[in-house]
PDB file of N, CA and C in Angstrom:
ATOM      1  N   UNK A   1     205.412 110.240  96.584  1.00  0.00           N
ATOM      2  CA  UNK A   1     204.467 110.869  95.694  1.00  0.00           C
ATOM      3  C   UNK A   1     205.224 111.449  94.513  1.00  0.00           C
ATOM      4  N   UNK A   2     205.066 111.282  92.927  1.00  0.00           N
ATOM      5  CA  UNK A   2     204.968 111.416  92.125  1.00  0.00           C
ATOM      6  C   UNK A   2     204.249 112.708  91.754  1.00  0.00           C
ATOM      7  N   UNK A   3     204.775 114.089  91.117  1.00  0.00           N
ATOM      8  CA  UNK A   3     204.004 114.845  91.016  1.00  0.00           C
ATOM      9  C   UNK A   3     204.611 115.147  89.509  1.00  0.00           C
ATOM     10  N   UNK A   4     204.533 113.624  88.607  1.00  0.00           N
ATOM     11  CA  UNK A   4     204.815 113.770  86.785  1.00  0.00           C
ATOM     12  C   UNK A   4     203.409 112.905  86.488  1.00  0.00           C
ATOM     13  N   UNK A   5     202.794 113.910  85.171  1.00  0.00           N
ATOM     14  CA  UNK A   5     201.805 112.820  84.561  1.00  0.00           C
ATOM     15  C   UNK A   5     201.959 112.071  84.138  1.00  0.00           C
ATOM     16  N   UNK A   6     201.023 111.343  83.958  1.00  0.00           N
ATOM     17  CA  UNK A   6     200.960 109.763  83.109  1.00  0.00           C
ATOM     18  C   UNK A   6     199.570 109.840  82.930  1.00  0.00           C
ATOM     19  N   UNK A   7     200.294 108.955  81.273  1.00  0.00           N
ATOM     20  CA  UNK A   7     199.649 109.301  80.715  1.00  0.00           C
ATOM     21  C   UNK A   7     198.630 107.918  80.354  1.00  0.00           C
ATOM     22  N   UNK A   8     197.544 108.061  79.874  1.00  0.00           N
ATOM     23  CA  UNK A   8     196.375 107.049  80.254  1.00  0.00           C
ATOM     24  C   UNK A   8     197.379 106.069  79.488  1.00  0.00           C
ATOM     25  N   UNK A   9     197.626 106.233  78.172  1.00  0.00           N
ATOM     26  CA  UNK A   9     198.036 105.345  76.818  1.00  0.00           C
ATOM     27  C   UNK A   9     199.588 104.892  77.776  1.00  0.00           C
ATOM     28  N   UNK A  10     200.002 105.283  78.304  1.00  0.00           N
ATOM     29  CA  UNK A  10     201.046 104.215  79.307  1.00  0.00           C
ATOM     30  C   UNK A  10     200.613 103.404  79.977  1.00  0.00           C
ATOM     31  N   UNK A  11     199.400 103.935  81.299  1.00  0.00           N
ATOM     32  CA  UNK A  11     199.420 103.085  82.322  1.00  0.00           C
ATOM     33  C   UNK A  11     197.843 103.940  82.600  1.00  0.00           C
ATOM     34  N   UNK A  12     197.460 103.158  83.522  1.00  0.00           N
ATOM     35  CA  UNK A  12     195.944 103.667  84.498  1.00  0.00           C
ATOM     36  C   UNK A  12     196.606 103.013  85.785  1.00  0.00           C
ATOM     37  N   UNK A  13     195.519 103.675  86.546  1.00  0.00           N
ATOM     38  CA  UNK A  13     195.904 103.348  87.667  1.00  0.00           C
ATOM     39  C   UNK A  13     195.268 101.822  88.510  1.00  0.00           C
ATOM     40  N   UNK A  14     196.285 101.349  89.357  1.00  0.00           N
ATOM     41  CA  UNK A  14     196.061 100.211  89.894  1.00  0.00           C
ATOM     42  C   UNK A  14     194.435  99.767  90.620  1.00  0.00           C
ATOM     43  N   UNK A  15     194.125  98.914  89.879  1.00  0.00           N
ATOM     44  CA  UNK A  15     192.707  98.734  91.011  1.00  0.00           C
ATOM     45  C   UNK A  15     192.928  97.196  91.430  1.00  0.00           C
ATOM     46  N   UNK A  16     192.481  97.966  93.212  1.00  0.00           N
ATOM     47  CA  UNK A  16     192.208  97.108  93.914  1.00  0.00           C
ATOM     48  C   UNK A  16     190.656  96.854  94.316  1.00  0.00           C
ATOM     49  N   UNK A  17     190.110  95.741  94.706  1.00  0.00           N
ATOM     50  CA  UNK A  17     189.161  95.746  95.371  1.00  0.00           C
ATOM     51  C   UNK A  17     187.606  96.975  94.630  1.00  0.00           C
ATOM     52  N   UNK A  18     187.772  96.441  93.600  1.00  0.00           N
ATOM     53  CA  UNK A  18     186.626  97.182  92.282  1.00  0.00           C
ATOM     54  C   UNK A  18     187.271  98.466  92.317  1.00  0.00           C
ATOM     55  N   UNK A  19     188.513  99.275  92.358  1.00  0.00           N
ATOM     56  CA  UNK A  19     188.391 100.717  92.390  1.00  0.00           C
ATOM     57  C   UNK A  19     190.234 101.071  92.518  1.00  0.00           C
ATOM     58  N   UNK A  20     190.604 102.159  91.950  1.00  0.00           N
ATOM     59  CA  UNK A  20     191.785 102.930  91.992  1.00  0.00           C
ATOM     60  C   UNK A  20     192.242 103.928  93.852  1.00  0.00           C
ATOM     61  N   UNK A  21     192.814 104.053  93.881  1.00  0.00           N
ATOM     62  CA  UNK A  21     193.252 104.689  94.670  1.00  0.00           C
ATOM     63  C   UNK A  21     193.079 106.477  93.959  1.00  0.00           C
ATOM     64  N   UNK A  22     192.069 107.531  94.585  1.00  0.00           N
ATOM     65  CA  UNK A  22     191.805 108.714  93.901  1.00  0.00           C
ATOM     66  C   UNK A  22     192.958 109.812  93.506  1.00  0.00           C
ATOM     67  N   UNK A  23     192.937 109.896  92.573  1.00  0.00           N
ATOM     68  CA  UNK A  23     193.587 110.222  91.779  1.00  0.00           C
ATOM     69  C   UNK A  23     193.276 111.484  91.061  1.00  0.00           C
ATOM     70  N   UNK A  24     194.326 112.834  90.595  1.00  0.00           N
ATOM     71  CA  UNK A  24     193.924 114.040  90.021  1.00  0.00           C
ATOM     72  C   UNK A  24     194.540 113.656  88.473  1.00  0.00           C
ATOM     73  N   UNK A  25     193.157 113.775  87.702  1.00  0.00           N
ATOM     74  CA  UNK A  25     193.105 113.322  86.400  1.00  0.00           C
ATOM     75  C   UNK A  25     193.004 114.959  85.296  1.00  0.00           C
ATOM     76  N   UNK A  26     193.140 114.703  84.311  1.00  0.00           N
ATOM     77  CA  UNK A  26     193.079 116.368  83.597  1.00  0.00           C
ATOM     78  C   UNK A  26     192.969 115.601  82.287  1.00  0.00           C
ATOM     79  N   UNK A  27     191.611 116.371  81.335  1.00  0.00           N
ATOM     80  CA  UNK A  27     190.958 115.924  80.493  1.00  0.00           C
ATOM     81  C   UNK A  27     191.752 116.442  79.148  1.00  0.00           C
ATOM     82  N   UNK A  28     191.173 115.992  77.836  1.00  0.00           N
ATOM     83  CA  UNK A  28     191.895 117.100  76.262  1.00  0.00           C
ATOM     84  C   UNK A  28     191.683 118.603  76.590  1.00  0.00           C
ATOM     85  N   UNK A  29     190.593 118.705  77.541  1.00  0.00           N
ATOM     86  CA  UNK A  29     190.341 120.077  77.388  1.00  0.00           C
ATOM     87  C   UNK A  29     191.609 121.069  78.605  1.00  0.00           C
ATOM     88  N   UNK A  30     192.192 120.424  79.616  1.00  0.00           N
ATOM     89  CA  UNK A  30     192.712 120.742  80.565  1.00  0.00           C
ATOM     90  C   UNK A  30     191.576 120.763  82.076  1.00  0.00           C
ATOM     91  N   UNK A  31     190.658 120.477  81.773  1.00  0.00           N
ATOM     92  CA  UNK A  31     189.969 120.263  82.871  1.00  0.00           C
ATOM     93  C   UNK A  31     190.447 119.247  83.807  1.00  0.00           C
ATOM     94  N   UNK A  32     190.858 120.020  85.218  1.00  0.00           N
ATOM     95  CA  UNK A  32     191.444 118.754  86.364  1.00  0.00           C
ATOM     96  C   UNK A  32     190.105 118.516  87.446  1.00  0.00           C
ATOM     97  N   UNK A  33     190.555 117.261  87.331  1.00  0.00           N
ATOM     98  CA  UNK A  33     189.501 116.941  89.250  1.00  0.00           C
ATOM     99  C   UNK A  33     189.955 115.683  89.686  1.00  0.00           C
ATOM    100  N   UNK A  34     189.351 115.690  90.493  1.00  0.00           N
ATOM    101  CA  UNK A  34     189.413 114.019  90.931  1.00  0.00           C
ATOM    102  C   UNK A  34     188.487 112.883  91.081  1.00  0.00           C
ATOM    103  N   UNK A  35     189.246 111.699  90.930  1.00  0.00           N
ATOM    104  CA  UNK A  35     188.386 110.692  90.243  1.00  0.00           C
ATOM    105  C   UNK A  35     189.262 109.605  90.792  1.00  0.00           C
ATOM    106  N   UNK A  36     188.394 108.171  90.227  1.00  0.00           N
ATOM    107  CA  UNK A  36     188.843 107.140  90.533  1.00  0.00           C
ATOM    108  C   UNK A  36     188.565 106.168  89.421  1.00  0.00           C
ATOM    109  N   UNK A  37     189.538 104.912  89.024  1.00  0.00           N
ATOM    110  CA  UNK A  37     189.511 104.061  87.813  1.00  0.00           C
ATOM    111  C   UNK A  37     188.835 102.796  88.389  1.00  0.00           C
ATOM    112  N   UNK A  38     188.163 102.541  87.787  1.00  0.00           N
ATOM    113  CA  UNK A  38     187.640 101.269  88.028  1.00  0.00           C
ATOM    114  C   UNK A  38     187.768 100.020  87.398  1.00  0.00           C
ATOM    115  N   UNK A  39     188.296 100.199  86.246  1.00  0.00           N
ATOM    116  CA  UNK A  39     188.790  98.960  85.753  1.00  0.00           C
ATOM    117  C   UNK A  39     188.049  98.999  84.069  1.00  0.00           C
ATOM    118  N   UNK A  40     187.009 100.092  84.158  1.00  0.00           N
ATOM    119  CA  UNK A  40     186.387  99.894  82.879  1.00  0.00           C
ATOM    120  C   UNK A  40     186.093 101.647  82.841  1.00  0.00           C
ATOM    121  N   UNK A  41     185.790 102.598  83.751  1.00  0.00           N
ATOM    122  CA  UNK A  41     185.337 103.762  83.307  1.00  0.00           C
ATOM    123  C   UNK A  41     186.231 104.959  84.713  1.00  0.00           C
ATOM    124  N   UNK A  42     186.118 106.274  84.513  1.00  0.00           N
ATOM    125  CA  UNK A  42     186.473 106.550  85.534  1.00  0.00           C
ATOM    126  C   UNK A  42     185.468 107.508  86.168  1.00  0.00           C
ATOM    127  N   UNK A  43     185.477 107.718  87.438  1.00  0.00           N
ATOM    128  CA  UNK A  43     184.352 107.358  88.169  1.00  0.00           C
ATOM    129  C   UNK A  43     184.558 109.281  88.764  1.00  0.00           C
ATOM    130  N   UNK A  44     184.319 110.116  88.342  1.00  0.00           N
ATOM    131  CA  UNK A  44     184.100 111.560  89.577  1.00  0.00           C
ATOM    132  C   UNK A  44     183.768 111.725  90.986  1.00  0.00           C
ATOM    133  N   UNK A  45     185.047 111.835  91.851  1.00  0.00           N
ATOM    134  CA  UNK A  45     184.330 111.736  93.083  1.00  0.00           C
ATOM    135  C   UNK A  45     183.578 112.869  93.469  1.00  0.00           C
ATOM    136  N   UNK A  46     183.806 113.675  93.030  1.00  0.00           N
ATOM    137  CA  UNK A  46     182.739 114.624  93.313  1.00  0.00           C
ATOM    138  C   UNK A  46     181.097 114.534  93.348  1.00  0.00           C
ATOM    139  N   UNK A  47     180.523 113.827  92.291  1.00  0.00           N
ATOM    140  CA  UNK A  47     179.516 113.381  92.021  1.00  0.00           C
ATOM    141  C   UNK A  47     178.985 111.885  91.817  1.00  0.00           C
ATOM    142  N   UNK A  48     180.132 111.217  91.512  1.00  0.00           N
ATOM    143  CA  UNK A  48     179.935 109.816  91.238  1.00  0.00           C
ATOM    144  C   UNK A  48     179.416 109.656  90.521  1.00  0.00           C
ATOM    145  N   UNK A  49     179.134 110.279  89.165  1.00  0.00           N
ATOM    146  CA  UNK A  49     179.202 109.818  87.924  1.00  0.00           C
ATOM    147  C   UNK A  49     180.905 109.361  86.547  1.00  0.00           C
ATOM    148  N   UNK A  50     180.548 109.021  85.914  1.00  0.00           N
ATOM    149  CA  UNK A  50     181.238 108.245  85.302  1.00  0.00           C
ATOM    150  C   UNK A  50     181.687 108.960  84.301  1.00  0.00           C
ATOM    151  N   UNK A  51     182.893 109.072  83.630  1.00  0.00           N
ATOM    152  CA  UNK A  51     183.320 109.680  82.540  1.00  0.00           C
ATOM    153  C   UNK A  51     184.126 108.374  81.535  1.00  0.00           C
ATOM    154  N   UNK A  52     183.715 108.226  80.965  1.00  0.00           N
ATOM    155  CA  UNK A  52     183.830 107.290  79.908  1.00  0.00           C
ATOM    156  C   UNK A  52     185.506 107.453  78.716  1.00  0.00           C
ATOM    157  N   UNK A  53     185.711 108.459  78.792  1.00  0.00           N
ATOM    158  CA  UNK A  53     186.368 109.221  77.290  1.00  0.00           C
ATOM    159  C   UNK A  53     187.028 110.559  78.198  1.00  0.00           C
ATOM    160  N   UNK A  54     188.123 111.215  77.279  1.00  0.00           N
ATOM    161  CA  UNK A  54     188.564 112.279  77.455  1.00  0.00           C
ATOM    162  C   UNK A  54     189.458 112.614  78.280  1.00  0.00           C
ATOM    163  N   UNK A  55     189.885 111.488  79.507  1.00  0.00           N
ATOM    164  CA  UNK A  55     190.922 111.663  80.321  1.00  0.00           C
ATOM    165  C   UNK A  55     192.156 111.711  80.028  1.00  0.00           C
ATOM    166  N   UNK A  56     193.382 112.179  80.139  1.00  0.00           N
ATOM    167  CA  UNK A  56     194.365 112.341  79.019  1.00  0.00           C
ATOM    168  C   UNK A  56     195.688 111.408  80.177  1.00  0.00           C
ATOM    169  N   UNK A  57     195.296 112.194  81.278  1.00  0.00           N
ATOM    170  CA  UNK A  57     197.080 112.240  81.789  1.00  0.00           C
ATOM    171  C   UNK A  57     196.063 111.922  83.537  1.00  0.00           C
ATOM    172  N   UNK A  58     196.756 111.407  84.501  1.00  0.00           N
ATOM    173  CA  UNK A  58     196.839 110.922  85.553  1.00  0.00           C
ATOM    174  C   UNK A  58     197.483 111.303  86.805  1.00  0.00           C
ATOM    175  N   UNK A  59     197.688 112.065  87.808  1.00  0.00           N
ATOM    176  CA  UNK A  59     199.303 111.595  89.298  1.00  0.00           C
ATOM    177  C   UNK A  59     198.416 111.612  89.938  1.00  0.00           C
ATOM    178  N   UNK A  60     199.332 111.216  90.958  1.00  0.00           N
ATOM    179  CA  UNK A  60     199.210 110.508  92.497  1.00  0.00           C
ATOM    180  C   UNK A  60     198.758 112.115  93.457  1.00  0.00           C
ATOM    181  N   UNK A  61     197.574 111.514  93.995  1.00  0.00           N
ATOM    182  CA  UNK A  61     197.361 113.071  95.370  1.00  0.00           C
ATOM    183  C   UNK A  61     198.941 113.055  95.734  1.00  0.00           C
ATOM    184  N   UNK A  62     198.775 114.407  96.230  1.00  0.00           N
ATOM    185  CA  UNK A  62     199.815 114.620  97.293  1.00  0.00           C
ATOM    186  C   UNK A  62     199.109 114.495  98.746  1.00  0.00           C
ATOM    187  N   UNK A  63     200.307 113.941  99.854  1.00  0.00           N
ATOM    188  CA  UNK A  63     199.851 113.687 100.944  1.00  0.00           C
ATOM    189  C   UNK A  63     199.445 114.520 101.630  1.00  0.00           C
ATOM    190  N   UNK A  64     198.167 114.241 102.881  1.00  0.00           N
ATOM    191  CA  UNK A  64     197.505 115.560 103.462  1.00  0.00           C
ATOM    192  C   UNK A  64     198.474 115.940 104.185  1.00  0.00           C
ATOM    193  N   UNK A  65     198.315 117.385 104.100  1.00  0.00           N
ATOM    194  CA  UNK A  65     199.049 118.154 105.458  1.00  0.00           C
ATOM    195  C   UNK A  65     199.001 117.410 107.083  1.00  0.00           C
ATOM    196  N   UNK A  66     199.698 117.653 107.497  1.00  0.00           N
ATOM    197  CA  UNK A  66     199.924 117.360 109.129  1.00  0.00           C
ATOM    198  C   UNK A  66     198.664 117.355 109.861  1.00  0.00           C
ATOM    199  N   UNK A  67     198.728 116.330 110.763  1.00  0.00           N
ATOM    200  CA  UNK A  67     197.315 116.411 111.110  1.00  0.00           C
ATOM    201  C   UNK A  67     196.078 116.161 110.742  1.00  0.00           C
ATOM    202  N   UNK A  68     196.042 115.808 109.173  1.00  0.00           N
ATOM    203  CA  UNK A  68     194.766 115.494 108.411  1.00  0.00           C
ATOM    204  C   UNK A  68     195.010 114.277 108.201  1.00  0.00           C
ATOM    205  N   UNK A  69     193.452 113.779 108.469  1.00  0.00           N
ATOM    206  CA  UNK A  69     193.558 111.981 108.280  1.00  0.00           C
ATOM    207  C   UNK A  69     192.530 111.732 106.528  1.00  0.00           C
ATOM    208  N   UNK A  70     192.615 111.013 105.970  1.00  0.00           N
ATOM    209  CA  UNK A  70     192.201 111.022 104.816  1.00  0.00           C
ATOM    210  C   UNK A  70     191.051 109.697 104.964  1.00  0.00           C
TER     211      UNK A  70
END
């Protein structure tokens, strides 16, 4: 695990199988959450709506604690 951003204008993240592996994204404004790339928009898992624009920078979750299955 990677805990440096990246940045959209480098790279997005890999999709497999219609979808990214979820990912903590942080907007122009500094707003973080998590989300997933789909190949054309990125997707809020929280709600599963779509954010189009504004995502700046990208890393990798960190792995769950001991004992937690994901």
């Amino acid at each position: 695990m990677s805990d440096e951003w990246i940045s959209v204008k480098d790279r997005l993240p890999e999709v497999n199988e219609g979808k990214s592996d979820v990912v903590l994204v942080v907007t122009e404004d500094w707003f973080m959450f998590c989300a997933y790339w789909n190949g054309d928009f990125w997707i809020i898992t929280a709600n599963g709506s779509y954010m189009p624009d504004g995502i700046t920078h990208w890393q990798l979750l960190p792995a769950p604690p001991p004992g937690v299955t994901q």
